[in-house]
C-alpha atoms as a PDB file:
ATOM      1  CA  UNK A   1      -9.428 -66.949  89.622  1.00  0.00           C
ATOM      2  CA  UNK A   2     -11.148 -67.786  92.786  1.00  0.00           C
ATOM      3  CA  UNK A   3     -15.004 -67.190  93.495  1.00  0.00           C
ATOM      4  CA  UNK A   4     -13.972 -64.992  95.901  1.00  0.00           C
ATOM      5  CA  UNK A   5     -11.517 -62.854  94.051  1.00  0.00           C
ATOM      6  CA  UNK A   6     -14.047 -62.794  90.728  1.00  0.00           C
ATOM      7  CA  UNK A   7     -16.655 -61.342  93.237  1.00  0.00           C
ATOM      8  CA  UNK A   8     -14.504 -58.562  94.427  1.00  0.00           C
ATOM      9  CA  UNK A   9     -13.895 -58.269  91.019  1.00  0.00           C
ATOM     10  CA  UNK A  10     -17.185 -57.731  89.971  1.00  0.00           C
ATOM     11  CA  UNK A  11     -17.838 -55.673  92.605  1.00  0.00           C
ATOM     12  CA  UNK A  12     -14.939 -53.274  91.917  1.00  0.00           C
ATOM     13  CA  UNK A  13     -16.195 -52.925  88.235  1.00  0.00           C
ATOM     14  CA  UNK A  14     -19.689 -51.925  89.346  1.00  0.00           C
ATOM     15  CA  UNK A  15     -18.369 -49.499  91.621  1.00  0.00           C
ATOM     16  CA  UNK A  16     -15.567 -47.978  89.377  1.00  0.00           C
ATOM     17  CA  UNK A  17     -18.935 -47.075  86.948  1.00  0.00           C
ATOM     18  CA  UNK A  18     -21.218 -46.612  88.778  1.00  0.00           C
ATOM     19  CA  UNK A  19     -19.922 -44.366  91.647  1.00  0.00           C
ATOM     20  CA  UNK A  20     -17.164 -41.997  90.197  1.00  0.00           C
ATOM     21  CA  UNK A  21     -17.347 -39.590  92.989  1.00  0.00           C
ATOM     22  CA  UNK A  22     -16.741 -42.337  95.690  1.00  0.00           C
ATOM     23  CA  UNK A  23     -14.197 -44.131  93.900  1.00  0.00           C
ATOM     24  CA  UNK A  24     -11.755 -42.045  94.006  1.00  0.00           C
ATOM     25  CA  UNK A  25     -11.941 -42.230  97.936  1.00  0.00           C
ATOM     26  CA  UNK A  26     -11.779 -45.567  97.726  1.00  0.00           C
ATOM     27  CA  UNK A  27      -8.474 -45.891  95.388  1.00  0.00           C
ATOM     28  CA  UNK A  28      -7.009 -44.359  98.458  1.00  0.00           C
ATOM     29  CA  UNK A  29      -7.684 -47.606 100.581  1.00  0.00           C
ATOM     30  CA  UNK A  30      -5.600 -50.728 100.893  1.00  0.00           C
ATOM     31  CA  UNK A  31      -6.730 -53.589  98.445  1.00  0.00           C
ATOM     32  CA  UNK A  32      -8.336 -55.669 101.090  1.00  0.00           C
ATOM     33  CA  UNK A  33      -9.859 -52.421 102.541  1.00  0.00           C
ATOM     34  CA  UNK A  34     -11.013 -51.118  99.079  1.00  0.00           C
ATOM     35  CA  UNK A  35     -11.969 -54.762  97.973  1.00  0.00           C
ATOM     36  CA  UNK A  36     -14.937 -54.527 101.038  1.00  0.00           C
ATOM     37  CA  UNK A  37     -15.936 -51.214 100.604  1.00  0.00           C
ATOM     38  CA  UNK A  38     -16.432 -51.925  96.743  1.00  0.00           C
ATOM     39  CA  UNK A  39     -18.641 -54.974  97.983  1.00  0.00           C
ATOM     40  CA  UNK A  40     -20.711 -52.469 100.136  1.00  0.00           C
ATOM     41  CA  UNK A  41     -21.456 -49.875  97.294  1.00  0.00           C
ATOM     42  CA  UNK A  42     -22.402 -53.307  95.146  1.00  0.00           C
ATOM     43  CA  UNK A  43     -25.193 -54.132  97.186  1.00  0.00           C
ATOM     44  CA  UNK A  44     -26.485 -50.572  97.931  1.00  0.00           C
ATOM     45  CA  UNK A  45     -26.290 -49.526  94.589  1.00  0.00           C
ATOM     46  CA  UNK A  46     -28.866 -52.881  93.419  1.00  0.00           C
ATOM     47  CA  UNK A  47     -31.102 -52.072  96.465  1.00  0.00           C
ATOM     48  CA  UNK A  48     -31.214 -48.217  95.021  1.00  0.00           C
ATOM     49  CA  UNK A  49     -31.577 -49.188  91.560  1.00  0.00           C
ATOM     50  CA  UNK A  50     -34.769 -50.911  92.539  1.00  0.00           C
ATOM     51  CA  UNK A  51     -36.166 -48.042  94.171  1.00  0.00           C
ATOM     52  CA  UNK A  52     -35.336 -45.770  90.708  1.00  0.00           C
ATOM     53  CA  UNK A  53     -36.259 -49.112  88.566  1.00  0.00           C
ATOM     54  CA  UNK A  54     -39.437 -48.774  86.177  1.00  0.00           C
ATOM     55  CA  UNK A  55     -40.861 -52.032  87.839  1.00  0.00           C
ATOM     56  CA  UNK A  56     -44.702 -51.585  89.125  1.00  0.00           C
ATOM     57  CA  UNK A  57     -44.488 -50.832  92.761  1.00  0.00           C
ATOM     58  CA  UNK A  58     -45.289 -54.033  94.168  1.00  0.00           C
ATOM     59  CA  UNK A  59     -42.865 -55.637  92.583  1.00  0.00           C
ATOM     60  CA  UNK A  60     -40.504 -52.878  94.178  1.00  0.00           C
ATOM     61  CA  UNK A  61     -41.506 -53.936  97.029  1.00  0.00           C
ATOM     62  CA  UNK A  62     -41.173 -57.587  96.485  1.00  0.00           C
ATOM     63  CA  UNK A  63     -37.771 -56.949  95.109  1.00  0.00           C
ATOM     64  CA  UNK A  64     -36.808 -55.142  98.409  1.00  0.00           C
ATOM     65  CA  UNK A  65     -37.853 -57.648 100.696  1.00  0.00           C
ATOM     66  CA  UNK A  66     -35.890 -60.810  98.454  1.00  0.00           C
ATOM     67  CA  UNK A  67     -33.087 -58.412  99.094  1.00  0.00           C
ATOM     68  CA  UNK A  68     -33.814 -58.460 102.931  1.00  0.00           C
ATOM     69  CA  UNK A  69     -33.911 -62.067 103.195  1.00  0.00           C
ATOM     70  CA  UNK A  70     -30.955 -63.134 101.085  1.00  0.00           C
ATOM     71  CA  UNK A  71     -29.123 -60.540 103.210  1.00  0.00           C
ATOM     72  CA  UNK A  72     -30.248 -62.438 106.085  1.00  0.00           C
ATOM     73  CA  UNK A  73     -29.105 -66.029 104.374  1.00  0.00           C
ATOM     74  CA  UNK A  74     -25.695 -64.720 102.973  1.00  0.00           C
ATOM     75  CA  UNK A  75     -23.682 -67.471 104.755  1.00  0.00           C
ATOM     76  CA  UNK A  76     -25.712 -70.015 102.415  1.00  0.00           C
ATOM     77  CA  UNK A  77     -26.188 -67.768  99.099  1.00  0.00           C
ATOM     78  CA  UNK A  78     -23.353 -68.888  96.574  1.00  0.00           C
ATOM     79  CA  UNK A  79     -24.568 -67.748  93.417  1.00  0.00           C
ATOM     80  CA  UNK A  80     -24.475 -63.820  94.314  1.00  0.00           C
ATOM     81  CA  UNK A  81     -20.777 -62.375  93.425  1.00  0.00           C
ATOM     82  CA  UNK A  82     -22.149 -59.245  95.581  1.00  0.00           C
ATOM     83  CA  UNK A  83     -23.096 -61.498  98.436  1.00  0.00           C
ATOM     84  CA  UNK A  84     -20.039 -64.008  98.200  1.00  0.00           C
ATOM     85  CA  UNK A  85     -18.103 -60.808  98.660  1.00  0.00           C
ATOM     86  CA  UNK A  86     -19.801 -58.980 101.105  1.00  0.00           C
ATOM     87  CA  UNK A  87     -19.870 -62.137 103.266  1.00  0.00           C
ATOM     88  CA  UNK A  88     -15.946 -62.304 103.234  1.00  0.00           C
ATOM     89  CA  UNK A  89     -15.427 -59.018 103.508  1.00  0.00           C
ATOM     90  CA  UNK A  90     -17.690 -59.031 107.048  1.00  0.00           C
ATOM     91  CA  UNK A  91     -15.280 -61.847 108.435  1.00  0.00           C
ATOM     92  CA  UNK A  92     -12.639 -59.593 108.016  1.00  0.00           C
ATOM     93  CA  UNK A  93     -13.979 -56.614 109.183  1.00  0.00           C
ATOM     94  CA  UNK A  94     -16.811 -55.103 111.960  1.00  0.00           C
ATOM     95  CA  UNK A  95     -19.735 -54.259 109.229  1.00  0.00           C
ATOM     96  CA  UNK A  96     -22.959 -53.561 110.465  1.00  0.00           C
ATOM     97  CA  UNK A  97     -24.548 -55.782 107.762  1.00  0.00           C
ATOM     98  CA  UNK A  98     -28.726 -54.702 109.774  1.00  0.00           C
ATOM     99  CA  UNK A  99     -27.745 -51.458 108.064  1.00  0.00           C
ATOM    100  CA  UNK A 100     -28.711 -52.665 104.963  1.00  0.00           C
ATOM    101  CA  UNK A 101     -31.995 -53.080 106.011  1.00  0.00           C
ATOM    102  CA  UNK A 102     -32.253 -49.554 107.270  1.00  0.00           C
ATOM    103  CA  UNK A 103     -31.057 -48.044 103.394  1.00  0.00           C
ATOM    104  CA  UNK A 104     -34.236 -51.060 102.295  1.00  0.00           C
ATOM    105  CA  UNK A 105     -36.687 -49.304 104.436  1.00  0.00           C
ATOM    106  CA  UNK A 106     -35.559 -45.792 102.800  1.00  0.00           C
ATOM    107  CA  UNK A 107     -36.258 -46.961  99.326  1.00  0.00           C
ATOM    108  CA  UNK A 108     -39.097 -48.154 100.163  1.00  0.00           C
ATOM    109  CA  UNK A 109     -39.865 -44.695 101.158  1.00  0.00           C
ATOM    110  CA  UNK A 110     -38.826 -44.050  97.698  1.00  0.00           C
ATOM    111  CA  UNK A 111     -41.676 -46.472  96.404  1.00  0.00           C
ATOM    112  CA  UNK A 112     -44.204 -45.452  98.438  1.00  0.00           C
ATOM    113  CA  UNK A 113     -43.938 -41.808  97.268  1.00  0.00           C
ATOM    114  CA  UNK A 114     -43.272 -40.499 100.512  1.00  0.00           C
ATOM    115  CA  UNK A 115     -42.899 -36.684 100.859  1.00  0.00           C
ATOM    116  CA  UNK A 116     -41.555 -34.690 103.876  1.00  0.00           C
ATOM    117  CA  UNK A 117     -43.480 -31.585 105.489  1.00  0.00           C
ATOM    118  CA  UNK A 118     -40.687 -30.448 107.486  1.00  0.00           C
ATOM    119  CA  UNK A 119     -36.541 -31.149 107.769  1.00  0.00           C
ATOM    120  CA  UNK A 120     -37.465 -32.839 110.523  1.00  0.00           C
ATOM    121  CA  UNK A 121     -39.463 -35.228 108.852  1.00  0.00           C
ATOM    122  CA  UNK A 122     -36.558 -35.921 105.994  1.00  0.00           C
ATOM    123  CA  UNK A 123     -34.094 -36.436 108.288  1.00  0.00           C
ATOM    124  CA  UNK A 124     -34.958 -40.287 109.438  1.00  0.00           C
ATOM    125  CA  UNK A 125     -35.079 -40.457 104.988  1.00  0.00           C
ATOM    126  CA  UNK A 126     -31.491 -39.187 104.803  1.00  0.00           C
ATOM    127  CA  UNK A 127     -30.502 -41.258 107.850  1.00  0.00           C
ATOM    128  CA  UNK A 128     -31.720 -44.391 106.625  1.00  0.00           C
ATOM    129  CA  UNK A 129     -30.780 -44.200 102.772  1.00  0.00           C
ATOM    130  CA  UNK A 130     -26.936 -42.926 103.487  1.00  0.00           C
ATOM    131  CA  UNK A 131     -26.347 -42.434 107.187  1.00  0.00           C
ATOM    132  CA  UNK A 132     -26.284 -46.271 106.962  1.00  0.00           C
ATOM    133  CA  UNK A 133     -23.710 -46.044 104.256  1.00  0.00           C
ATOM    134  CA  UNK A 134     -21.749 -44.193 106.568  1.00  0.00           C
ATOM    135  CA  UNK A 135     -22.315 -47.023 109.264  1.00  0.00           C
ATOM    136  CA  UNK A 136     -21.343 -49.681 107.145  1.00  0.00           C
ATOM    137  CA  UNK A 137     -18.573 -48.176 105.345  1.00  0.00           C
ATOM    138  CA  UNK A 138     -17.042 -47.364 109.088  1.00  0.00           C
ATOM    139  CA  UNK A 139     -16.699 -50.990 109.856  1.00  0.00           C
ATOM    140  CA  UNK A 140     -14.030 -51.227 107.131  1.00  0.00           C
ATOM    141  CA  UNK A 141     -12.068 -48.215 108.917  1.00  0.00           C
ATOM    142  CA  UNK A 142     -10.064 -48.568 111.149  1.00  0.00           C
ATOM    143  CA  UNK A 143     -11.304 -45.879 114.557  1.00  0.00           C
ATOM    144  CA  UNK A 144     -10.328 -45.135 117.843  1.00  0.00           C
ATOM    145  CA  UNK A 145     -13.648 -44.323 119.247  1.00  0.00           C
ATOM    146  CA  UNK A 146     -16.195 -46.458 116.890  1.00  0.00           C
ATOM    147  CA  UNK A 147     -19.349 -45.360 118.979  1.00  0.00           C
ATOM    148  CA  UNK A 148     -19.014 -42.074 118.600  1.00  0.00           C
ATOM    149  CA  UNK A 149     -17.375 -42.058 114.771  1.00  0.00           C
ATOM    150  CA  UNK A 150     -20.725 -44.168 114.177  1.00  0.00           C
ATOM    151  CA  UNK A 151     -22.628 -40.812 115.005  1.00  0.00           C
ATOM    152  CA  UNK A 152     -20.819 -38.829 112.890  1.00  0.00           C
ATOM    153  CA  UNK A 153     -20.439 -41.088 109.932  1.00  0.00           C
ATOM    154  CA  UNK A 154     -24.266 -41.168 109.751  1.00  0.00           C
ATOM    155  CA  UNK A 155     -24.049 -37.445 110.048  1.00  0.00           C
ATOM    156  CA  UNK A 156     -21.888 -37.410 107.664  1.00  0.00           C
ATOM    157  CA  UNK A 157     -24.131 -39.329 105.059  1.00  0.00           C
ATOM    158  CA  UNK A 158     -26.809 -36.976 105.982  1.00  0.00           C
ATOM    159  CA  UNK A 159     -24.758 -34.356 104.573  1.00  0.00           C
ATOM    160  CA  UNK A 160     -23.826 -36.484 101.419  1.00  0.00           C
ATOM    161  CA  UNK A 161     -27.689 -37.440 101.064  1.00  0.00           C
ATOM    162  CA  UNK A 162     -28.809 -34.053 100.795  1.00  0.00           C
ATOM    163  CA  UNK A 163     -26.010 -32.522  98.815  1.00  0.00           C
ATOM    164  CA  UNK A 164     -27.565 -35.534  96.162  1.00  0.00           C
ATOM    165  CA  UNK A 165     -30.901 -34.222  96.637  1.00  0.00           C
ATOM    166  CA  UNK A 166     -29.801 -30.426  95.092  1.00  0.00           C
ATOM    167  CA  UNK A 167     -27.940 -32.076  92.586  1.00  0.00           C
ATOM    168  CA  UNK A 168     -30.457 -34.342  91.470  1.00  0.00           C
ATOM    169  CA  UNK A 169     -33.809 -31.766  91.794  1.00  0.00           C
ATOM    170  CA  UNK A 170     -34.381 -31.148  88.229  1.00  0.00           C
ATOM    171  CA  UNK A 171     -34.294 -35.122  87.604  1.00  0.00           C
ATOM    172  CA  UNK A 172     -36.777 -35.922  90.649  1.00  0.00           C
ATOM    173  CA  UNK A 173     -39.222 -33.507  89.756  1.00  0.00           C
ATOM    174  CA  UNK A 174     -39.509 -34.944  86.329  1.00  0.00           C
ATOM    175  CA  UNK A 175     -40.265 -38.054  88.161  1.00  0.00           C
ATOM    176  CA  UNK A 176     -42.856 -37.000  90.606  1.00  0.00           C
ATOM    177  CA  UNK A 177     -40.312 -36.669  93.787  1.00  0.00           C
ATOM    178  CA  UNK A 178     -39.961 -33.828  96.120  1.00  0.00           C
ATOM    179  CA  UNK A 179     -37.724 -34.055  98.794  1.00  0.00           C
ATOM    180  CA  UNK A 180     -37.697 -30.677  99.800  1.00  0.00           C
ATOM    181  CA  UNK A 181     -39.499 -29.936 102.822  1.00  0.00           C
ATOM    182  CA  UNK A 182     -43.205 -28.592 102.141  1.00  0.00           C
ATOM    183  CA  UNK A 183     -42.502 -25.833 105.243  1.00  0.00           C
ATOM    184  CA  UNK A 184     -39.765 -24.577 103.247  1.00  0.00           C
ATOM    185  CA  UNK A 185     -40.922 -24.270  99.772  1.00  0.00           C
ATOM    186  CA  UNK A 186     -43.925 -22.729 101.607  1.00  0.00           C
ATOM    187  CA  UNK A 187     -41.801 -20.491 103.557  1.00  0.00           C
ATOM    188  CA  UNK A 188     -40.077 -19.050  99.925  1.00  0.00           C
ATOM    189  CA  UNK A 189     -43.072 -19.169  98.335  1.00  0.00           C
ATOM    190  CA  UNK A 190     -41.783 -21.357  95.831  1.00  0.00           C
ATOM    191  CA  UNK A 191     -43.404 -23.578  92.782  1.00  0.00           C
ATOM    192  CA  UNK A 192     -41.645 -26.504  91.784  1.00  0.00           C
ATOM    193  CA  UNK A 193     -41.265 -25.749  88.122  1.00  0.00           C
ATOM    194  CA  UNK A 194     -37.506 -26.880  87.198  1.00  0.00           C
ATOM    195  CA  UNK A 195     -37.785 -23.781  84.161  1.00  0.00           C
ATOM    196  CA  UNK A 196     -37.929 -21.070  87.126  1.00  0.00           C
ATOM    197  CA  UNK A 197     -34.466 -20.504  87.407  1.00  0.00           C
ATOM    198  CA  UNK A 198     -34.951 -16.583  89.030  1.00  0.00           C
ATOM    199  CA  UNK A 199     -36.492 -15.988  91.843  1.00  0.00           C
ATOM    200  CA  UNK A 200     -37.406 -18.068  94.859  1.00  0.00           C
ATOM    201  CA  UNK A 201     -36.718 -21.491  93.924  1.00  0.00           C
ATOM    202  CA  UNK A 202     -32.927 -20.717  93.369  1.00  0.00           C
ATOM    203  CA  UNK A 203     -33.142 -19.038  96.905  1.00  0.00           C
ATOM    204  CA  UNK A 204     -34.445 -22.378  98.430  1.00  0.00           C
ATOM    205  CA  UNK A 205     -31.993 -24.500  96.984  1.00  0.00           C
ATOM    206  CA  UNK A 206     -29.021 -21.868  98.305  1.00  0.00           C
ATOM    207  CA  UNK A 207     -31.119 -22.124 101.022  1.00  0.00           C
ATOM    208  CA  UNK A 208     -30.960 -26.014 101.339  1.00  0.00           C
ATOM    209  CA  UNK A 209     -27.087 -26.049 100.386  1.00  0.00           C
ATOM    210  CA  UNK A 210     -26.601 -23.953 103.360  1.00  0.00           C
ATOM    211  CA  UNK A 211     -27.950 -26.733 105.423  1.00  0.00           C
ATOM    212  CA  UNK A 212     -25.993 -29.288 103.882  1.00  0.00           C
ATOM    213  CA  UNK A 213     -22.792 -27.457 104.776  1.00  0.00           C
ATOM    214  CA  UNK A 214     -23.297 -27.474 107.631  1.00  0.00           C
ATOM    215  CA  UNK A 215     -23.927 -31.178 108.046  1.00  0.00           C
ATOM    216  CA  UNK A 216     -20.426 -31.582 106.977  1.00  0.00           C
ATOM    217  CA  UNK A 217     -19.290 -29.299 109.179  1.00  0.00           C
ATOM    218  CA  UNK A 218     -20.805 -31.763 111.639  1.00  0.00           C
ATOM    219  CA  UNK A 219     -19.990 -34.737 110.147  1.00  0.00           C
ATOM    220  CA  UNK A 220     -16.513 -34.207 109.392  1.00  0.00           C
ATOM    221  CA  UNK A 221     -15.371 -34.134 112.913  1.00  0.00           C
ATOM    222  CA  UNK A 222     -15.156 -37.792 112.109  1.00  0.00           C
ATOM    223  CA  UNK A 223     -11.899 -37.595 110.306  1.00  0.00           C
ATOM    224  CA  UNK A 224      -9.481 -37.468 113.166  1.00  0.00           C
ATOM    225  CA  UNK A 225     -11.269 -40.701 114.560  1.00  0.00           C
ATOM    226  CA  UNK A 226      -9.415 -42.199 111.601  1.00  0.00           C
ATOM    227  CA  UNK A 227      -6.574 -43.931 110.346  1.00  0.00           C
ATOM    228  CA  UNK A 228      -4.278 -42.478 107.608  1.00  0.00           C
ATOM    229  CA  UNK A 229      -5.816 -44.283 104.989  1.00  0.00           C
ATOM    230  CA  UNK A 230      -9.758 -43.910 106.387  1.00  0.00           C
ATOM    231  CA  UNK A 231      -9.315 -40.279 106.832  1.00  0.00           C
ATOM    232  CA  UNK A 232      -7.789 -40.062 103.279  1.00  0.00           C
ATOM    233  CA  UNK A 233     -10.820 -41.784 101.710  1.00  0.00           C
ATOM    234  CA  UNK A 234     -13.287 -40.221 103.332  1.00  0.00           C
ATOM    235  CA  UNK A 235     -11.607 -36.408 103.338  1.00  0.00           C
ATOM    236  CA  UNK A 236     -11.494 -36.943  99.189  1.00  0.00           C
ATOM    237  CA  UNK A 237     -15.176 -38.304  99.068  1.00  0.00           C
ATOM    238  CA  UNK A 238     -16.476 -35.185 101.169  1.00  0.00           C
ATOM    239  CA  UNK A 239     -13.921 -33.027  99.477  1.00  0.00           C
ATOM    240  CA  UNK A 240     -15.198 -33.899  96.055  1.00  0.00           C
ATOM    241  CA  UNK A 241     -19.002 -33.389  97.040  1.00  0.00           C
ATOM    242  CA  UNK A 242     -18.817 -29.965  99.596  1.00  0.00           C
ATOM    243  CA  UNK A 243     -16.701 -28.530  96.131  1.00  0.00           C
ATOM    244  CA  UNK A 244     -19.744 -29.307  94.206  1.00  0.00           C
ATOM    245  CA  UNK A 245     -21.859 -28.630  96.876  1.00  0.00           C
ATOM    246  CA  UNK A 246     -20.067 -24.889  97.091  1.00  0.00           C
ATOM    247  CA  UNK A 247     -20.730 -24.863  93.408  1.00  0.00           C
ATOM    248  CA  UNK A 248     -24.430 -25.134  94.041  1.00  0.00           C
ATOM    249  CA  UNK A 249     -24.312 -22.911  96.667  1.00  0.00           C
ATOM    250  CA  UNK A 250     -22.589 -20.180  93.925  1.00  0.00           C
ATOM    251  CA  UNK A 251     -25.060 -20.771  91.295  1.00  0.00           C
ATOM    252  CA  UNK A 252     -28.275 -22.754  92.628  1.00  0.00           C
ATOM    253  CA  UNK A 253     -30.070 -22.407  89.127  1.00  0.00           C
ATOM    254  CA  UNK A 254     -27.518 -24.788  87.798  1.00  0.00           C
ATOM    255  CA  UNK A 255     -28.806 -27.590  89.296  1.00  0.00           C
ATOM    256  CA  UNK A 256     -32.607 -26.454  87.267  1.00  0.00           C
ATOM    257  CA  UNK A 257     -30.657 -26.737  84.527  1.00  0.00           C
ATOM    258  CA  UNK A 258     -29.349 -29.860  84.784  1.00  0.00           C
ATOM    259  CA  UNK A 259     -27.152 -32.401  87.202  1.00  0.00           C
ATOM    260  CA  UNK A 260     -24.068 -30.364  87.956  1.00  0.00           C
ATOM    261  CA  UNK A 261     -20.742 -32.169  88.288  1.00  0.00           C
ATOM    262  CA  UNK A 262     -16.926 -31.865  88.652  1.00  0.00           C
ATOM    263  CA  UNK A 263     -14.561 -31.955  85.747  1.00  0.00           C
ATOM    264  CA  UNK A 264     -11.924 -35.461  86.368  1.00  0.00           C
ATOM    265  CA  UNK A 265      -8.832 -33.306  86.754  1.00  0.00           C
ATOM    266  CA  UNK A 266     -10.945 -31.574  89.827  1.00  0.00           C
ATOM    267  CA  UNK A 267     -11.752 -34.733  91.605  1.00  0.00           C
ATOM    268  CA  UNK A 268      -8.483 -36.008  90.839  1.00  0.00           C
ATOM    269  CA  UNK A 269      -7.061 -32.875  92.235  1.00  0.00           C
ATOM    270  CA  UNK A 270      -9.099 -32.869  95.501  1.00  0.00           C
ATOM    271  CA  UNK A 271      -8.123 -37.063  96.136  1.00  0.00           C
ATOM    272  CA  UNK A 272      -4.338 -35.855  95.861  1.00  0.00           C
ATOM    273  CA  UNK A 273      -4.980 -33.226  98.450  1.00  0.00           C
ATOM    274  CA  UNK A 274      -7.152 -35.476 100.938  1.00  0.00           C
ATOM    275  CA  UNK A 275      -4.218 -38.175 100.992  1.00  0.00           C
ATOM    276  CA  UNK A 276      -1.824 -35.288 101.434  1.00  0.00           C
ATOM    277  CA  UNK A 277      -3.664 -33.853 104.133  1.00  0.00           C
ATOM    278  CA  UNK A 278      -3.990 -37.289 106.027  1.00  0.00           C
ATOM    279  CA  UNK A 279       0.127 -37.864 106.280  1.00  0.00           C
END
């Protein structure tokens, strides 16, 4: 085998386990298209496992910024299968490789502790942690009008990011993060104890879901900007998380309970449908 074809390799296996709600979006690509969007998720899921890694938070931070520069040397790293891959797969195709440093600067928002006293305030967060996913994954679609389907693909990973945040409350407070705005919890009168699963806090998160929902509704608008295969992809990744996100929306003091997800036959189900929707 190639170094080239073990990196996509590699990169495929991280991304089959480590991102089962993408994946099945991805499936729904061509190989070379899938190959680059696997080496994509590769590299953002490293520079997000440093961010939720137990290392002291300079060394975060030290971690980020080796990141950064081998980013910036990836025609002369060789000994990266993430990096070998990603560096074809940008000679192939029009990926923003800068937005990596944008999702860096988010985690590192992440290690600082940062916390957000109004939506307005989050946003740049969501923007630079997954609206750049949305960025980068576009230059692997093919689009008619890339300016403006880069707008709404960073939308559209605004709508992803915060979806994640509902799902994942329970888990962040147990590690110190709040990424609920401090006007809203305010405005509900809330306390952020996970065990309060009647009363206001479920009627902030309903509250939040609302939000996301309509971030999709936004962000969605990108799927006729896409090709058959693109809009498949990307129609079974939103599919899969504005279900769960509906499920949230139904029963907000699941997610106090735990992380809330889709049974396989579900998000099989919902990939079927996005490919059948994009003929």
């Amino acid at each position: 085998m190639k170094p080239t074809e073990w990196a996509y390799a590699y990169c495929r296996e991280v991304t089959r386990k480590e991102a089962a709600n993408f994946y099945y979006g991805i499936r729904l690509l061509p190989r070379e298209r899938r190959g680059a969007l696997c080496a994509i998720y590769a590299l953002a899921r490293r520079i997000d496992d440093i961010g939720d890694g137990t290392f002291p938070t300079e060394e975060k931070h030290r971690r980020l910024e080796w990141e950064r520069d081998r980013l910036a040397s990836i025609g002369t790293v060789y000994d990266d299968p993430v990096l070998v891959a990603l560096r074809d797969a940008s000679s192939r195709y029009p990926i923003p490789l800068d937005a990596f440093g944008d999702l860096i600067d988010g985690v590192a928002m992440d290690v600082r502790g940062t916390s957000y006293e109004t939506f307005a305030d989050l946003l740049p967060y969501c923007r630079r942690v997954a609206g750049s996913i949305g960025r980068l994954s576009l230059g692997v679609f093919e689009a008619t009008d890339r300016e403006s389907a880069s707008v709404l693909a960073d939308d559209l990973g605004v709508a992803f990011q915060l979806t994640n945040i509902l799902r994942d409350v329970r888990e962040d407070l147990a590690r110190g993060r709040v990424y609920l705005p401090a006007e809203d919890i305010e405005r509900f009168g809330c306390t952020l104890d996970p065990d309060a699963q009647t009363g206001p806090l479920p009627e902030l998160i309903r509250f939040e879901a609302d939000r996301a929902s309509a971030w999709f509704d936004a962000g969605l608008r990108l799927l006729p900007l896409l090709d058959r295969q693109s809009a498949a992809c990307v129609g079974a990744m939103a599919g899969i998380y504005r279900r769960l996100l509906g499920r949230i929306e139904r029963r907000p003091e699941l997610v106090l309970r735990g992380r809330v997800s889709l049974p396989t036959w579900e998000k099989g189900w919902v990939a079927v449908r996005s490919l059948t929707a994009a003929t």
